[in-house]
Protein backbone atom coordinates (compact mmCIF):
# COMPACT_ATOMS: atom_id res chain seq x y z
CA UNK A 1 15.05 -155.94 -122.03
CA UNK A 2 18.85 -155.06 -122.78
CA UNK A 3 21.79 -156.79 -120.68
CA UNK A 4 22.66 -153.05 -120.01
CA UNK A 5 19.32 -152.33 -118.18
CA UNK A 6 19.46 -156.00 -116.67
CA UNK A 7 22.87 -155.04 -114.93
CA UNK A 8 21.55 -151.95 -113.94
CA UNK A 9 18.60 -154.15 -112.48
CA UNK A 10 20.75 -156.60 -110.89
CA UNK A 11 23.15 -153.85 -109.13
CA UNK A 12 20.37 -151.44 -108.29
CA UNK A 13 19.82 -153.51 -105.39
CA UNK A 14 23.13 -153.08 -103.94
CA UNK A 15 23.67 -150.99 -101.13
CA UNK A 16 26.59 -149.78 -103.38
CA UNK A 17 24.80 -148.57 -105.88
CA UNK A 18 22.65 -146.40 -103.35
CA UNK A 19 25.66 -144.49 -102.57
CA UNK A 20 26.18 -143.93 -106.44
CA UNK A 21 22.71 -143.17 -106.98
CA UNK A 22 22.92 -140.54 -104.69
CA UNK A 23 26.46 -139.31 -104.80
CA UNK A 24 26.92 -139.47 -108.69
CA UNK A 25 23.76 -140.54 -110.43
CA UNK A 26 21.67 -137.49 -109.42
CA UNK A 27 24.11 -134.84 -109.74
CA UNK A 28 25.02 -136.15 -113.18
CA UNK A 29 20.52 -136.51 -113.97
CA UNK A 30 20.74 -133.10 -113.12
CA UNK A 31 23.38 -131.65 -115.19
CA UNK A 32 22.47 -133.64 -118.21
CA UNK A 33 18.57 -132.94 -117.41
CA UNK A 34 15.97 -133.35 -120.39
CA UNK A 35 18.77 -134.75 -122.75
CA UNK A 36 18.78 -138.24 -123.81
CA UNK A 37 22.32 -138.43 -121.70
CA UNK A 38 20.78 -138.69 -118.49
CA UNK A 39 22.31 -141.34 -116.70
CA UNK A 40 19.11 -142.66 -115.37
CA UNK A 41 17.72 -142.68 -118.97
CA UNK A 42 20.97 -143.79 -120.83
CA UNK A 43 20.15 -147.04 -122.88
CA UNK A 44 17.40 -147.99 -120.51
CA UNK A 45 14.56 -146.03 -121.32
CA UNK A 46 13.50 -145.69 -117.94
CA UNK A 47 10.80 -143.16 -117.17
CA UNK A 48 12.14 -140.05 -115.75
CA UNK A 49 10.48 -136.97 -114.53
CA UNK A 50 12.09 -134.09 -112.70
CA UNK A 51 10.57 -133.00 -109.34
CA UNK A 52 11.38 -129.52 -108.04
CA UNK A 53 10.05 -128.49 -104.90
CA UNK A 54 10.26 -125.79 -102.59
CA UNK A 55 12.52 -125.82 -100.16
CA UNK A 56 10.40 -126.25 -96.81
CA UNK A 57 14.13 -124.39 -94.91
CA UNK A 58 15.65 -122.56 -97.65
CA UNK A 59 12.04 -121.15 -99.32
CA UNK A 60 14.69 -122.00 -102.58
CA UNK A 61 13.38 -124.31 -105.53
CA UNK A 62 14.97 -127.80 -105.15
CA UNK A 63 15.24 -130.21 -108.96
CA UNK A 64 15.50 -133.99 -108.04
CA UNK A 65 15.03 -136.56 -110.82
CA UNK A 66 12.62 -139.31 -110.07
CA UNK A 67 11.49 -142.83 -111.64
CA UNK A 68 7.39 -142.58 -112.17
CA UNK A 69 5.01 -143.99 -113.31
CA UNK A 70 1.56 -142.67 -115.15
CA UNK A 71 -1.44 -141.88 -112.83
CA UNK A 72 -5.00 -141.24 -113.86
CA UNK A 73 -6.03 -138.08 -115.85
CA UNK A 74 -2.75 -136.89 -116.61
CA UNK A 75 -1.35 -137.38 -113.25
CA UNK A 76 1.57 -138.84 -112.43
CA UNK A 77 3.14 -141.32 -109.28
CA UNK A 78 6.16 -140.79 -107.17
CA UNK A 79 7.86 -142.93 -104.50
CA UNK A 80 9.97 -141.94 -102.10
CA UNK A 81 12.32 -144.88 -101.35
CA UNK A 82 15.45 -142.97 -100.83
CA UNK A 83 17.40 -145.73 -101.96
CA UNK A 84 15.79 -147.72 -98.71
CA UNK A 85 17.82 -145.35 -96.11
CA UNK A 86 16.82 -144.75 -93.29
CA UNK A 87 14.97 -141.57 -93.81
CA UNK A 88 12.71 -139.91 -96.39
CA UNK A 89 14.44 -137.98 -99.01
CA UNK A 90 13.93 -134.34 -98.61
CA UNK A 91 11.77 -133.58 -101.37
CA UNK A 92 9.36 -135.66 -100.12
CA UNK A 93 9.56 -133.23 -96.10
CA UNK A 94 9.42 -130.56 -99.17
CA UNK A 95 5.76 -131.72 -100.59
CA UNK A 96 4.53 -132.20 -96.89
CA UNK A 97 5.33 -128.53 -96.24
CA UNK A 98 3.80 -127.48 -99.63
CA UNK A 99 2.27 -129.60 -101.67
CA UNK A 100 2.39 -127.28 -104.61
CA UNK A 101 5.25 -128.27 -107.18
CA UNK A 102 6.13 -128.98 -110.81
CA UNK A 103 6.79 -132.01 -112.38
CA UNK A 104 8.82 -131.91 -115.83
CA UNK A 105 8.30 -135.08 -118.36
CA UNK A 106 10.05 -134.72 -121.61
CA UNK A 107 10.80 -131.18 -122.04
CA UNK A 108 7.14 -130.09 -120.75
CA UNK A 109 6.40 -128.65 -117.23
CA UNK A 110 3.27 -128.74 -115.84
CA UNK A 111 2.00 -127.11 -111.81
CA UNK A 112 1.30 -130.12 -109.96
CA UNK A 113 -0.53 -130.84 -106.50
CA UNK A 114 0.50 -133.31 -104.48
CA UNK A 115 -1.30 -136.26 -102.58
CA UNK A 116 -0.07 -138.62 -100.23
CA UNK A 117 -1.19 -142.12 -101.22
CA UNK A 118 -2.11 -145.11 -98.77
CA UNK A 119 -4.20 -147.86 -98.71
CA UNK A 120 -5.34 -149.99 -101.66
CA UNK A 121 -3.64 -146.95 -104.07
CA UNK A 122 -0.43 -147.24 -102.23
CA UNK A 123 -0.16 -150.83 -102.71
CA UNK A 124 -1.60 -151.04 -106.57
CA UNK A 125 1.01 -148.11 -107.31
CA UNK A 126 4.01 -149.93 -105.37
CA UNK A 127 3.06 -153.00 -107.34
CA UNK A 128 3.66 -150.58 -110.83
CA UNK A 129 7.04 -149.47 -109.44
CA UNK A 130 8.47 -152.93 -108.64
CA UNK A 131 7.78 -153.57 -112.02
CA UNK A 132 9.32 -150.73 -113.42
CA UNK A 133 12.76 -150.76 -111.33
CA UNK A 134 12.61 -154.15 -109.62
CA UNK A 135 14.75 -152.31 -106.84
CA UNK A 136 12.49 -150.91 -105.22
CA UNK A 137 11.45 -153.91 -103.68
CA UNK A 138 15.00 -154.49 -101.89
CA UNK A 139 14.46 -150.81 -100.65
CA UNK A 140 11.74 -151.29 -99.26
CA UNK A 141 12.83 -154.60 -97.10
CA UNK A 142 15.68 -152.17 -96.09
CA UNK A 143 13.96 -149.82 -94.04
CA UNK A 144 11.59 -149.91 -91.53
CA UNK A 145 9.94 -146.57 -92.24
CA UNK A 146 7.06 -146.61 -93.90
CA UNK A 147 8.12 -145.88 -97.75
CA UNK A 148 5.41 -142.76 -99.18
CA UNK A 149 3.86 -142.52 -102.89
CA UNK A 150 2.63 -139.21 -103.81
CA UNK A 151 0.42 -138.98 -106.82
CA UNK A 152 1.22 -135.43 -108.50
CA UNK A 153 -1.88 -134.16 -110.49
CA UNK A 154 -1.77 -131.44 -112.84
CA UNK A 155 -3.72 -128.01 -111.58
């Protein structure tokens, strides 16, 4: 691992660098989306998808970029930590109301359906994310809500 990622590591788990996550990092993901400038990609090789839902108020196609990691038969693993706030992020309201989305890995889009995970999946999958982005751990000890995993599979 690079010191740059370790810092990145290290701070993620700041309270400070939720508010920058969500203030700065995203808007910047999102402007700089499938290049290699991506802030949550830059020097780190993190694995980064882009999530857009529909809107479940607006009926208006909402982008978020999201850490994931690889589910079975092409599928592909969300979590919804919201930087261990309070509440879920509002993608995640989004997939409740309509589960029908599109996930976007590399350049490539692909119709996705998605599942709410629990049980043994939740926690194997959870496991896969601390590893990724050690973080999410200290998000989860944040809240008391119960953080949700959504498996998006192609179709």
């Amino acid at each position: 691992m690079n010191l740059y990622r370790a810092m990145l590591e290290r701070w993620g788990r700041t309270r400070a660098f939720a508010w920058f996550g969500r203030r700065v990092l995203t808007p910047l993901d999102l402007r700089f989306k499938g290049s290699r400038l991506a802030p949550s990609r830059l020097g780190t090789d993190l694995p980064l998808c882009y999530l857009t839902t529909i809107g479940r108020r607006s009926g208006e196609p909402r982008t978020v970029p999201l850490l994931y990691v690889p589910g079975v038969g092409g599928a592909v693993v969300v979590v919804a930590t919201n930087f261990g706030t309070d509440r879920h992020p509002a993608w995640s309201h989004n997939l409740e109301a309509d589960p029908n989305a599109i996930v976007e890995i590399s350049g490539q889009a692909v119709e996705v359906r998605a599942r709410r995970l629990d049980g043994e999946e939740w926690e194997r999958y959870l496991g896969e994310f601390s590893s990724v982005w050690p973080a999410y751990e200290t998000y989860r000890a944040r809240t008391d809500r119960n953080i949700r995993l959504y498996v998006l599979e192609p179709g």
